[in-house]
C-alpha atoms as a PDB file:
ATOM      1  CA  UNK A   1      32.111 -13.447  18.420  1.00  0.00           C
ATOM      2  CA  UNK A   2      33.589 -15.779  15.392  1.00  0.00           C
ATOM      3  CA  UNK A   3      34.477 -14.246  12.303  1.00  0.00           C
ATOM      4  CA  UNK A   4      31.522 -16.040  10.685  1.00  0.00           C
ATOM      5  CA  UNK A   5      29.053 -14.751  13.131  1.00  0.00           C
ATOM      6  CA  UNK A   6      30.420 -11.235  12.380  1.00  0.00           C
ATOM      7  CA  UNK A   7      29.907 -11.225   8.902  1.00  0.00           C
ATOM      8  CA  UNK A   8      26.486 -12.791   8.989  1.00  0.00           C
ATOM      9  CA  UNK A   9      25.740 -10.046  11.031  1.00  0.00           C
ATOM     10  CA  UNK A  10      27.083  -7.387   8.505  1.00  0.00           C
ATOM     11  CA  UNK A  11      25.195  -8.987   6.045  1.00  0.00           C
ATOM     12  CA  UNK A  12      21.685  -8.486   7.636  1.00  0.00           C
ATOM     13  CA  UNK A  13      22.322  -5.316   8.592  1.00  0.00           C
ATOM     14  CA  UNK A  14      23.049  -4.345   5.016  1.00  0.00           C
ATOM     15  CA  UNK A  15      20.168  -6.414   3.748  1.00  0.00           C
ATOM     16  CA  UNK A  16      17.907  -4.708   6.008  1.00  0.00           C
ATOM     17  CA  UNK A  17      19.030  -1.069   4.728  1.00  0.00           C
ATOM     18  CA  UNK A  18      18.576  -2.658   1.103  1.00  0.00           C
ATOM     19  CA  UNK A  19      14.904  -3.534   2.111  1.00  0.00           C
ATOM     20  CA  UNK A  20      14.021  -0.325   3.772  1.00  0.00           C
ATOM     21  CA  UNK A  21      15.064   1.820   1.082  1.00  0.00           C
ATOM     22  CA  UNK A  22      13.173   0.120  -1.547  1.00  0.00           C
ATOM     23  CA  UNK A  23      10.014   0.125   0.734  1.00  0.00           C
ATOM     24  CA  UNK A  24      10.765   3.825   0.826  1.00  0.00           C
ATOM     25  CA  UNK A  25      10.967   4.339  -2.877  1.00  0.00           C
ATOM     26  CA  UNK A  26       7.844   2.202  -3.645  1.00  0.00           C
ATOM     27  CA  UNK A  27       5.756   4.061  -1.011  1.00  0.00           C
ATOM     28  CA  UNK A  28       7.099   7.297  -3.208  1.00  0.00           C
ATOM     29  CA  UNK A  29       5.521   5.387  -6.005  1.00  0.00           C
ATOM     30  CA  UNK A  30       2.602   5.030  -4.429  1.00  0.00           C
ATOM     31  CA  UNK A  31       2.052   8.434  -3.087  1.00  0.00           C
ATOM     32  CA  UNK A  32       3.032  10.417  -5.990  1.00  0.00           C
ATOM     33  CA  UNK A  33       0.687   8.051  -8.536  1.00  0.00           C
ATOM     34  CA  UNK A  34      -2.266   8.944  -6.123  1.00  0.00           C
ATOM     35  CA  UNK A  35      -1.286  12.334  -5.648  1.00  0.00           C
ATOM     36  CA  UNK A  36      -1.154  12.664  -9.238  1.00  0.00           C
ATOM     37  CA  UNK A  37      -4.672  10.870  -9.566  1.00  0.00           C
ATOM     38  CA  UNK A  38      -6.227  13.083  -7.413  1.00  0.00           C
ATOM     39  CA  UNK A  39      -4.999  16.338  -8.655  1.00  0.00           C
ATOM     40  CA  UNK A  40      -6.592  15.018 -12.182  1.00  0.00           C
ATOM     41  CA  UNK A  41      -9.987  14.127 -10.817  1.00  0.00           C
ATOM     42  CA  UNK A  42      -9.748  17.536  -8.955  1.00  0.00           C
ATOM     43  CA  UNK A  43      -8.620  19.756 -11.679  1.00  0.00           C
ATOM     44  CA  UNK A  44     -11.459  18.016 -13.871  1.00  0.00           C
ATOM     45  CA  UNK A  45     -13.792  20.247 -11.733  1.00  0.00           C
ATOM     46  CA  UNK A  46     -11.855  23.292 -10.960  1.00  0.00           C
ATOM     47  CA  UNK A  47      -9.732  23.813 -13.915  1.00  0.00           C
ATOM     48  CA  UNK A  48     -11.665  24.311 -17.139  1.00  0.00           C
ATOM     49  CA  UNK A  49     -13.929  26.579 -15.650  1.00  0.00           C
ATOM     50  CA  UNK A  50     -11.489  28.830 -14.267  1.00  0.00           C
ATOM     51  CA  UNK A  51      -9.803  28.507 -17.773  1.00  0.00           C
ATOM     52  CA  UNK A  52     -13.136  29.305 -19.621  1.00  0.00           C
ATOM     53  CA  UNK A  53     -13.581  32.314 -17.160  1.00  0.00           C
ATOM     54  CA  UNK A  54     -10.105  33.979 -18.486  1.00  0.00           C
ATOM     55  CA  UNK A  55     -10.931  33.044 -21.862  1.00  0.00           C
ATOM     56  CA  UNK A  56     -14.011  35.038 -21.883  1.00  0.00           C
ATOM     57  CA  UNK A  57     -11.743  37.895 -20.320  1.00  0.00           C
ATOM     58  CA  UNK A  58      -9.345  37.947 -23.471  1.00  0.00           C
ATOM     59  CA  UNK A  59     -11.965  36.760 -26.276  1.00  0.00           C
ATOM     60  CA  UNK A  60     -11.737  39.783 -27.940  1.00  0.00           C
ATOM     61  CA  UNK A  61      -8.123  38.962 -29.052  1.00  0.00           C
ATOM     62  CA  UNK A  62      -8.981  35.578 -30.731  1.00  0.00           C
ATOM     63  CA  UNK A  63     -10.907  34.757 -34.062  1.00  0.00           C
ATOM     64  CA  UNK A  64     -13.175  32.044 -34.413  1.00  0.00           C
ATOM     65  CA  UNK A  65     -10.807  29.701 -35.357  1.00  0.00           C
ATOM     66  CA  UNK A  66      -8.444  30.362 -32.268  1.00  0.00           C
ATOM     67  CA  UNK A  67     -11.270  30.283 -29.567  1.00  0.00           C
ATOM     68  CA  UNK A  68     -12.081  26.719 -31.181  1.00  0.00           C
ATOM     69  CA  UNK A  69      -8.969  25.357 -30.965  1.00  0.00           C
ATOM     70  CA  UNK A  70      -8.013  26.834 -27.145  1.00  0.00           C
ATOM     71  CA  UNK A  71     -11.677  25.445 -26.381  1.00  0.00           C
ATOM     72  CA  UNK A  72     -10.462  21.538 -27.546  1.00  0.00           C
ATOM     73  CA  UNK A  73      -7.420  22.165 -26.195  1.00  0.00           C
ATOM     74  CA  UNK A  74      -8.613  23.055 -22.056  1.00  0.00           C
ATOM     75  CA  UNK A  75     -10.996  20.101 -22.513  1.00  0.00           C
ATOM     76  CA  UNK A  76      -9.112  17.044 -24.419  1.00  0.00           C
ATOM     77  CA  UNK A  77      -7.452  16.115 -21.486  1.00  0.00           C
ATOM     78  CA  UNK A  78     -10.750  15.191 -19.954  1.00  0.00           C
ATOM     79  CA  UNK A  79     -10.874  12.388 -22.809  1.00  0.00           C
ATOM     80  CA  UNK A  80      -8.124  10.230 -21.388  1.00  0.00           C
END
């Protein structure tokens, strides 16, 4: 094998790695943006009623005021 054949060779090898790992680290991408879509479009059926069912638990603690603003506060992240 020439000298120029073993470098060429060197060089694919290390431009394959190159390609695999940034496949790798845009499929991460990918899965955790649809993971993280997902858990919002989940928790946007689960989550504020659970929430709401502990609140009524501890109501007694709060005033008005405070049950107001812990009620905007469980359900403004539905308005994104």
């Amino acid at each position: 094998m020439t000298e120029y054949a073993k470098n060429t060779t060197e060089n694919q090898q290390t431009s394959d790695n190159y390609f695999h790992e940034s496949d790798f680290i845009f499929d991460a991408f990918i899965n955790f943006s649809s993971h993280f879509y997902f858990y919002k479009i989940i928790m946007s059926f689960f989550h504020v009623p659970f929430l709401f069912s502990r609140y009524r638990v501890f109501s007694i603690h709060f005033s008005r005021k405070e049950k107001e603003a812990l009620e905007y506060s469980t359900t403004s992240f539905l308005l994104d």
